[in-house]
Protein backbone atom coordinates (compact mmCIF):
# COMPACT_ATOMS: atom_id res chain seq x y z
CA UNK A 1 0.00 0.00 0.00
CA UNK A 2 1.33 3.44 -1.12
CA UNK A 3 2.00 5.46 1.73
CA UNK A 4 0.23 8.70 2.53
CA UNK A 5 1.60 12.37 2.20
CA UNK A 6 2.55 13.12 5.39
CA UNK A 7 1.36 16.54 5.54
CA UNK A 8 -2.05 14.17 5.03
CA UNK A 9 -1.44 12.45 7.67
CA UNK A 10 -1.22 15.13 10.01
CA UNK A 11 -3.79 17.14 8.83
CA UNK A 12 -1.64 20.26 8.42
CA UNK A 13 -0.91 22.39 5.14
CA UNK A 14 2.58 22.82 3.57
CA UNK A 15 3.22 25.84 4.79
CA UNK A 16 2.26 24.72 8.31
CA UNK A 17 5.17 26.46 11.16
CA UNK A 18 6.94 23.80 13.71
CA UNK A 19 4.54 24.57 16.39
CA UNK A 20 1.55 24.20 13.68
CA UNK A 21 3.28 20.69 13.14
CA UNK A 22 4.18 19.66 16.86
CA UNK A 23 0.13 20.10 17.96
CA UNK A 24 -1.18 18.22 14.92
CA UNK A 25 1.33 15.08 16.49
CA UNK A 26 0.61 15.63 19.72
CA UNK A 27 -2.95 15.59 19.06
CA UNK A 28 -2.82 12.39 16.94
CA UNK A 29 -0.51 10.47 19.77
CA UNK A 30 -2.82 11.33 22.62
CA UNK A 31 -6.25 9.78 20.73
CA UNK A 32 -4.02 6.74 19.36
CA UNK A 33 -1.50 5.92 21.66
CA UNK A 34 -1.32 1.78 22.56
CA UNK A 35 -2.24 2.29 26.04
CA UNK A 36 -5.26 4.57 24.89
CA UNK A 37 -6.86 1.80 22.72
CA UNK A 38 -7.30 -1.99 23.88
CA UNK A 39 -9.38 -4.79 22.18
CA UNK A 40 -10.42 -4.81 18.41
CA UNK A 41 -9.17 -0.79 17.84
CA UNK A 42 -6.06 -1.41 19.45
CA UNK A 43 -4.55 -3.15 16.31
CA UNK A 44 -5.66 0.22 13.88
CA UNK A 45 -4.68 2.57 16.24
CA UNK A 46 -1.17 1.15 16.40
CA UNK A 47 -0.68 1.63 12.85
CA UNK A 48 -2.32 5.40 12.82
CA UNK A 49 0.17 6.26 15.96
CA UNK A 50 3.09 4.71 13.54
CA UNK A 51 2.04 6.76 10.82
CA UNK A 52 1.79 9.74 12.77
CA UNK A 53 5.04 9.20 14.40
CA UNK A 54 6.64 8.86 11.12
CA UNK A 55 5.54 12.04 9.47
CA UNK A 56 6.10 14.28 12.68
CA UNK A 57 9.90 12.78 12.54
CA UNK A 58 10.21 13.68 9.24
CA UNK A 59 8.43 17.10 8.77
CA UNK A 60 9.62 17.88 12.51
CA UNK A 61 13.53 17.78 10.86
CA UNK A 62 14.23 20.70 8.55
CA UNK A 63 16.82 18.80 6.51
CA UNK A 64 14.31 15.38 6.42
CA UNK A 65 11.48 17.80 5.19
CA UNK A 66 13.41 19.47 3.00
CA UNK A 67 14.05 16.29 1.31
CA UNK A 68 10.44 15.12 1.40
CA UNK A 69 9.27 18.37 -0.26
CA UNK A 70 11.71 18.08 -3.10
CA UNK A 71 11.58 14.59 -3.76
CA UNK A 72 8.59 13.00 -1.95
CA UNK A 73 8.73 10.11 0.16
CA UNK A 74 12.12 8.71 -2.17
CA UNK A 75 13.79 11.64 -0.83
CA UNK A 76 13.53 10.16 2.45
CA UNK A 77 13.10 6.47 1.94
CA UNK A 78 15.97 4.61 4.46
CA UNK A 79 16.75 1.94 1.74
CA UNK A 80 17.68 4.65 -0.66
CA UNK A 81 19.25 7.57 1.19
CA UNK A 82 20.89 4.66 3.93
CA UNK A 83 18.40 5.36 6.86
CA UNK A 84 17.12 7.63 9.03
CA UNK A 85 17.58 7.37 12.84
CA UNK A 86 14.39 5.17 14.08
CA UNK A 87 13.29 3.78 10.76
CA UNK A 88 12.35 0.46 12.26
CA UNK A 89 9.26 1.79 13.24
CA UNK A 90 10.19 1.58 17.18
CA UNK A 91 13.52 2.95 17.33
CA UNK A 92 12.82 6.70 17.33
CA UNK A 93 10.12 6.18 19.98
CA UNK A 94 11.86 8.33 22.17
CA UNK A 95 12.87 10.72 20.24
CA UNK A 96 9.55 11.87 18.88
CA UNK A 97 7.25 11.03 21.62
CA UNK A 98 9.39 12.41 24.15
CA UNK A 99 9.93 15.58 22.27
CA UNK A 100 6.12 16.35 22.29
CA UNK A 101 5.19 14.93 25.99
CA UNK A 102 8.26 16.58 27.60
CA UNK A 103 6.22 19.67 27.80
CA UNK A 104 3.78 17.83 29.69
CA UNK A 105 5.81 15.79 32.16
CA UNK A 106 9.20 17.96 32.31
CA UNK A 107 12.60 16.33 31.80
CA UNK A 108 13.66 15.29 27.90
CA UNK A 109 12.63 18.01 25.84
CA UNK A 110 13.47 15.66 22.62
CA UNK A 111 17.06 16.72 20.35
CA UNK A 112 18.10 19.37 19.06
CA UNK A 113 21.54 18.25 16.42
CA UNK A 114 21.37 14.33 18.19
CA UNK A 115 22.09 15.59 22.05
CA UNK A 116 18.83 15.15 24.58
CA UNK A 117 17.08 18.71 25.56
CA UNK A 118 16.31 18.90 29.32
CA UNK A 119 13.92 21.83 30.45
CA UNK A 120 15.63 23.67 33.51
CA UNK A 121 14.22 23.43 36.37
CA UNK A 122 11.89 25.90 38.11
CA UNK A 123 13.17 28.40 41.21
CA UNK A 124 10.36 29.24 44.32
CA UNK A 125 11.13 32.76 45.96
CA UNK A 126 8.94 33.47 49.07
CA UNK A 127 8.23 37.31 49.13
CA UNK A 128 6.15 39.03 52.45
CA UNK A 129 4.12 41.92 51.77
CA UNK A 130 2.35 43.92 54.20
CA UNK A 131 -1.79 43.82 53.69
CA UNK A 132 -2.08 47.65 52.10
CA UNK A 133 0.54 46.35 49.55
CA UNK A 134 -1.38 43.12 48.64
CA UNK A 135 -4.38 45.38 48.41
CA UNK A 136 -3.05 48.21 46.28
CA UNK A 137 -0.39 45.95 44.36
CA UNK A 138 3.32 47.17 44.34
CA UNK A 139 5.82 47.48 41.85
CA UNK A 140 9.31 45.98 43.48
CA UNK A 141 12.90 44.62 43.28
CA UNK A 142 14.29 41.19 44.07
CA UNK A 143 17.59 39.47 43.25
CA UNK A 144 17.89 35.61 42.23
CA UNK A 145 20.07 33.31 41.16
CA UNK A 146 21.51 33.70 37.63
CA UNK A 147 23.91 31.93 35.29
CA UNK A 148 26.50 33.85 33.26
CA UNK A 149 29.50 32.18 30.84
CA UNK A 150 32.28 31.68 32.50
CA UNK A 151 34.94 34.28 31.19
CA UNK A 152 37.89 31.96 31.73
CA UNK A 153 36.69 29.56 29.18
CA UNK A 154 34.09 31.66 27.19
CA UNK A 155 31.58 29.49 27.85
CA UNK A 156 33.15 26.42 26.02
CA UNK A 157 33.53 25.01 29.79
CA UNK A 158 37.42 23.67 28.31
CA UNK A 159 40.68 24.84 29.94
CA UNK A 160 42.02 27.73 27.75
CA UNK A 161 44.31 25.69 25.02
CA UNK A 162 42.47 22.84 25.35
CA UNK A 163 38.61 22.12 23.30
CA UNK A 164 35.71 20.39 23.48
CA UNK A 165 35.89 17.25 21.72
CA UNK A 166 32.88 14.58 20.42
CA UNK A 167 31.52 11.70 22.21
CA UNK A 168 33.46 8.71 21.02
CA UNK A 169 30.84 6.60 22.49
CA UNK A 170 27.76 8.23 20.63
CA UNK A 171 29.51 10.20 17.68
CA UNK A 172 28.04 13.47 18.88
CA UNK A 173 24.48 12.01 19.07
CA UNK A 174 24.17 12.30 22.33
CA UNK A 175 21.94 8.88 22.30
CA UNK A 176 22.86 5.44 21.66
CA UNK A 177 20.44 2.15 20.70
CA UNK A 178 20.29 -0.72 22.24
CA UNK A 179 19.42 -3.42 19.77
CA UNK A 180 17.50 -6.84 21.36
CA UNK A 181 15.94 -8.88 18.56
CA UNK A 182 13.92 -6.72 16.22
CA UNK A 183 13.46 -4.16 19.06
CA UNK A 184 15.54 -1.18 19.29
CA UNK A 185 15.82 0.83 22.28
CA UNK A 186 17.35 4.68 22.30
CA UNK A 187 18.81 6.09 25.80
CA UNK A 188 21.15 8.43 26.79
CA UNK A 189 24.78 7.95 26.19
CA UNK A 190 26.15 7.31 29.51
CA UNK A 191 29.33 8.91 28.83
CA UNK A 192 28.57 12.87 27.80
CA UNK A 193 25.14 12.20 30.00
CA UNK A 194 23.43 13.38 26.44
CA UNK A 195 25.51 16.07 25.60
CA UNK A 196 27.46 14.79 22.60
CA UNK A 197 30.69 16.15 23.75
CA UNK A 198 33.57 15.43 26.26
CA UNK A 199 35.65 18.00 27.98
CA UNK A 200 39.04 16.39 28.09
CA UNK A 201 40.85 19.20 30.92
CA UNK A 202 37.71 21.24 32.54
CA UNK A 203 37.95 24.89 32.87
CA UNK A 204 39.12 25.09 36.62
CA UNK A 205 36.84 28.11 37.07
CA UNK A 206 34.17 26.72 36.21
CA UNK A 207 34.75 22.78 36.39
CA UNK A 208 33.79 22.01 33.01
CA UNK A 209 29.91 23.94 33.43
CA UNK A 210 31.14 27.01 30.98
CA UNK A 211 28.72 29.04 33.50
CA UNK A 212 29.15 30.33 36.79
CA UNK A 213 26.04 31.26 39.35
CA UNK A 214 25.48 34.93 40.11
CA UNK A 215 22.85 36.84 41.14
CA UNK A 216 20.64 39.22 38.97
CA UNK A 217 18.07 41.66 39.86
CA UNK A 218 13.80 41.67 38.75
CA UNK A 219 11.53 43.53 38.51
CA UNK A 220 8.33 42.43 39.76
CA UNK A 221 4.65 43.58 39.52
CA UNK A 222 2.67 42.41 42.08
CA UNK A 223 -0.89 42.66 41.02
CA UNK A 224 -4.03 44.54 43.45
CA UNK A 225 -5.51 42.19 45.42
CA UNK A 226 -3.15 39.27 45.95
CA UNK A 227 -3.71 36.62 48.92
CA UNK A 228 -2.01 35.01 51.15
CA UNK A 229 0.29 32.17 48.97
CA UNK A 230 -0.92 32.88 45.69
CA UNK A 231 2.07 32.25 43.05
CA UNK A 232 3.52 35.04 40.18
CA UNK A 233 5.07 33.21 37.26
CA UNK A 234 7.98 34.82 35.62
CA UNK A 235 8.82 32.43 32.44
CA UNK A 236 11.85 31.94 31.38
CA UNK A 237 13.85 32.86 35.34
CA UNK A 238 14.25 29.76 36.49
CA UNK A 239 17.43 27.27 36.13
CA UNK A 240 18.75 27.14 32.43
CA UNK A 241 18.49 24.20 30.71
CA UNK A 242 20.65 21.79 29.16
CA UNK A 243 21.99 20.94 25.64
CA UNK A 244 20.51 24.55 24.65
CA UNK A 245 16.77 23.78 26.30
CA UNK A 246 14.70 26.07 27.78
CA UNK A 247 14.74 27.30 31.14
CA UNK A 248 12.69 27.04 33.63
CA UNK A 249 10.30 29.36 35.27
CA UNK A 250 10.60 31.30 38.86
CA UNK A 251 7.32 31.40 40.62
CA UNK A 252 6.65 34.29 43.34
CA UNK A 253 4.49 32.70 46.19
CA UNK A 254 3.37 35.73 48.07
CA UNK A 255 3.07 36.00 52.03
CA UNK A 256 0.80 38.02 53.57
CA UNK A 257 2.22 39.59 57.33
CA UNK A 258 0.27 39.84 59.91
CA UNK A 259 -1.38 43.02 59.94
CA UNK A 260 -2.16 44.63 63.67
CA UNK A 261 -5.70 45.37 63.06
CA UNK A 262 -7.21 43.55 60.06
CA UNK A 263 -8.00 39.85 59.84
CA UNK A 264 -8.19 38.91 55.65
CA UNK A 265 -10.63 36.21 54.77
CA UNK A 266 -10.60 35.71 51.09
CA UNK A 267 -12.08 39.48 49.83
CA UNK A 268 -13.32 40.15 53.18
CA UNK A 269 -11.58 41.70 55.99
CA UNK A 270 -12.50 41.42 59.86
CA UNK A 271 -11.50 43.52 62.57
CA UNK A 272 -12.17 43.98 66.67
CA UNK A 273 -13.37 47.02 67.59
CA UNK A 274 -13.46 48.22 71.52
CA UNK A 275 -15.89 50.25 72.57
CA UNK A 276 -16.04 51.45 76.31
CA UNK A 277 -18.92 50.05 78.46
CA UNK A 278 -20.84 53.60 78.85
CA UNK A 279 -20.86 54.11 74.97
CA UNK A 280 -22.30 50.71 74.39
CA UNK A 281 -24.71 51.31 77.01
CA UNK A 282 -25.83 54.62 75.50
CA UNK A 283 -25.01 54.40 71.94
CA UNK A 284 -23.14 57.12 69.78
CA UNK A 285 -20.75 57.73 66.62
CA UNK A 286 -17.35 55.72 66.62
CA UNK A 287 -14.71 55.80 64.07
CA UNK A 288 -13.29 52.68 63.09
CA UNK A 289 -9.99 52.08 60.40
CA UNK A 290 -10.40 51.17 56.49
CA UNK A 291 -8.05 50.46 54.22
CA UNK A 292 -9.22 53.33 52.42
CA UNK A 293 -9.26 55.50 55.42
CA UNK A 294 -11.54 56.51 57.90
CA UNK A 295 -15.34 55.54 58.31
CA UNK A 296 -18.10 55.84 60.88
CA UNK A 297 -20.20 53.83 62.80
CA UNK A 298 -23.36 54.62 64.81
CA UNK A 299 -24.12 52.27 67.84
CA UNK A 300 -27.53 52.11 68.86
CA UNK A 301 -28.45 51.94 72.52
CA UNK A 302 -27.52 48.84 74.09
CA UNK A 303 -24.90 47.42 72.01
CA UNK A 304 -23.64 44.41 73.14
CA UNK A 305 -20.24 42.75 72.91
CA UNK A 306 -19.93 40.50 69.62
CA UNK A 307 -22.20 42.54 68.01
CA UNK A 308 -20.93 42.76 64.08
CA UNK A 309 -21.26 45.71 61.67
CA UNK A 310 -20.81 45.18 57.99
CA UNK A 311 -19.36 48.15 56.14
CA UNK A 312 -19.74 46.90 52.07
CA UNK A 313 -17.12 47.30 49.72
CA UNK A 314 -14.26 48.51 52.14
CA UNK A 315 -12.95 44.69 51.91
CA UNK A 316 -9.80 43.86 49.02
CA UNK A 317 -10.20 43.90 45.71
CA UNK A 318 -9.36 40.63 44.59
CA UNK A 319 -7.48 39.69 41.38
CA UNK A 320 -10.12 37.83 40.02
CA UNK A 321 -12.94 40.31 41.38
CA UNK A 322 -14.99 42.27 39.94
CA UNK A 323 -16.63 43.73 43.26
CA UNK A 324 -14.16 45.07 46.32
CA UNK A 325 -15.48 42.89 49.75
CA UNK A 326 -16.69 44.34 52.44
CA UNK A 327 -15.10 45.57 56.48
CA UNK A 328 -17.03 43.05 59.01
CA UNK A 329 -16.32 45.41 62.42
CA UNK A 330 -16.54 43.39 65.68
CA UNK A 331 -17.68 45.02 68.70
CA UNK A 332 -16.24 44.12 71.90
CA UNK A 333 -17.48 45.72 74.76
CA UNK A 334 -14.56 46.67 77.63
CA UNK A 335 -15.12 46.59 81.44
CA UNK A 336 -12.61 49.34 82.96
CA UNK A 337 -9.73 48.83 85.09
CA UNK A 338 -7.91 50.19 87.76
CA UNK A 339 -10.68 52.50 89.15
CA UNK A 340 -10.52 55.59 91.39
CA UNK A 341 -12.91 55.27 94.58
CA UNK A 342 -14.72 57.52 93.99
CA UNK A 343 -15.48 55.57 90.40
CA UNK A 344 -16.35 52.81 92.30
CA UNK A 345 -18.89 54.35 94.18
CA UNK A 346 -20.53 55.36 91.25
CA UNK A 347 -20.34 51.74 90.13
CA UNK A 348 -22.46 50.35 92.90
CA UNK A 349 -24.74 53.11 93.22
CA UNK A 350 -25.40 51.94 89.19
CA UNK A 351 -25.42 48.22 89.82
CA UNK A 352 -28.02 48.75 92.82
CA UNK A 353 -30.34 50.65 90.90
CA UNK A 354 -29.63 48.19 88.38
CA UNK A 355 -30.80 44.88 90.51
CA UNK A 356 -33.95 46.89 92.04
CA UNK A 357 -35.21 47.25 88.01
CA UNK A 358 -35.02 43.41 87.79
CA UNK A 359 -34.00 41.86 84.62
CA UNK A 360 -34.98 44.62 82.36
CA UNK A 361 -31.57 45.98 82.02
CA UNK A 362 -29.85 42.57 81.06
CA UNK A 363 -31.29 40.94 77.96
CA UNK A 364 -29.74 37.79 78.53
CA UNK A 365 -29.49 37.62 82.59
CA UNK A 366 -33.02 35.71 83.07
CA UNK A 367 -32.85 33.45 80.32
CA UNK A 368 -29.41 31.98 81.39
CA UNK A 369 -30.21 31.66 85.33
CA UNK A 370 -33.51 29.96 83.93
CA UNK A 371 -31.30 27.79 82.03
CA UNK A 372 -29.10 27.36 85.49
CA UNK A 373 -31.60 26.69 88.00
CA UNK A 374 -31.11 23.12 87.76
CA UNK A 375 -27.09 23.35 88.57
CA UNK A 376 -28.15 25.38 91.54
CA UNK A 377 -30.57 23.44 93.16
């Protein structure tokens, strides 16, 4: 059976750009991947993940799909042009697959000239911000780890007179195969570690790394209305990678301190507020603390302790929000201290009155000795 154009095959035009390419495959390995399909559609699917495999290795290489858009599939046929890498139909397993699931599951990014691309690894920085600054956002500074080339070598990571040389082991590859029947297995050449090259005499400055760790400065952008350990994501400022992949990202989890007033709970913010024992008894105007300043609060006669006022919309902003919370106030009623005689006179004058009106003046006093009675008896 004639084989299909592989442009065809992945559903992609001509003209289609590597990434264009890369999420046609990817698409086409997820829905017929072997352990995706068991039973009477496992057999088909095989054969369409084959296909698929081939034409991403071919159209993925720009000299392989050069060759297959000059001269069609004999411009890239192993028996005439001696044989690709992975030809056997298993070989380049890891090559291709890994190249597309890498950005999935981190590690092997796939090759890049033969040599095995590793993703770097991602940095966490821990940064505390005060409340008002989560809630107004806050343009800052930080410094993190950085790698620079290593001057002594210029980056080659050889002793100066000395150079790199290839991987006798893998020819530069970076990847060997491991041939048991008719299987073939690719790994990584255990003697550059996937690099295609040996360093002979290591730079002593930089023991053979050609980079050196140093510090760099940010700038960061916290947005309005952060919370407590939410993460910022700055791509690309994380650990470089290896054999010219990526690097990896540095993620910003915020910290909230501990403010001396406000309590945050999600958009909302909660707060004590102590009002002396003659104000709740007779009610008035406090003022209590915002975030936006200064706002007012009438107690009505009688105001008892854990009684809550809700001022709306002088909560956070959230980052997500489209509505600021709200300010829940809590009251808490004080008894006063270290009184004067003749204050204390004036106390039990008060309090007698008090218990010749009854129960009338406490709104939960009866209720609760009712309740009691039995404890007493």
């Amino acid at each position: 059976m004639a084989k299909r154009d592989f442009y065809e095959v992945l559903g992609v035009p001509k003209n289609a750009s590597d990434e264009e390419v890369k999420k046609a495959y990817r698409k086409l390995a997820m829905k017929h991947h072997p352990d995706r399909n068991q039973g009477d559609a496992a057999k088909a699917a095989e054969e369409k993940f084959k296909e698929a495999k081939e034409a991403y290795e071919m159209l993925s290489d720009p000299q392989k799909k050069a060759a297959y858009d000059q001269y069609g599939h004999a411009g890239v046929d192993p028996n005439m042009r001696g044989g690709p890498a992975g030809a056997d139909g298993f070989g380049g397993f890891s090559e291709s697959f890994g190249d597309i699931f890498g950005d999935i599951f981190g590690g092997a990014r796939g090759q890049r000239g033969g040599r095995q691309v590793y993703r770097g690894a991602d940095l966490s920085y821990a940064m505390e911000i005060s409340l008002e600054e989560a809630a107004a956002g806050k343009e800052t500074q930080i410094r993190i780890p950085s790698w620079d080339n290593c001057e002594t070598c210029s980056g080659t990571g050889a002793k100066p007179g000395t150079s790199v040389k290839t991987c006798p082991t893998c020819h530069g590859q970076g990847a060997v195969q491991m041939r048991q029947g008719f299987f073939s297995v690719q790994q990584t050449c255990p003697q550059c570690h996937g690099s295609g090259k040996i360093i002979p005499e290591p730079c002593t400055t930089c023991h053979g790394q050609g980079k050196l760790k140093k510090q760099k400065t940010l700038e960061i952008k916290i947005p309005a209305g952060i919370d407590d350990g939410q993460r910022i994501r700055s791509t690309g400022n994380g650990e470089p990678g290896q054999n010219g992949g990526p690097s990896g990202d540095l993620y910003i989890e915020v910290r909230l301190r501990k403010h001396d007033i406000f309590e945050r709970e999600g958009d909302d913010l909660h707060c004590q507020v102590p009002v002396s024992m003659t104000i709740a008894a007779l009610g008035g105007e406090i003022d209590v603390p915002t975030l936006q300043g200064k706002a007012t609060i009438d107690l009505p006669e009688g105001t008892q302790s854990g009684k809550t006022f809700r001022l709306r919309g002088k909560g956070v902003k959230g980052v997500r929000s489209s509505y600021p919370g709200d300010l829940y106030c809590h009251v808490a009623v004080e008894t006063p201290i270290k009184l004067t005689e003749h204050q204390r006179k004036l106390l039990k004058e008060l309090d007698e009155s008090f218990r010749k009106s009854g129960h009338k003046h406490s709104p939960n006093d009866k209720g609760w000795f009712e309740k009691a009675k039995s404890f007493f008896s």
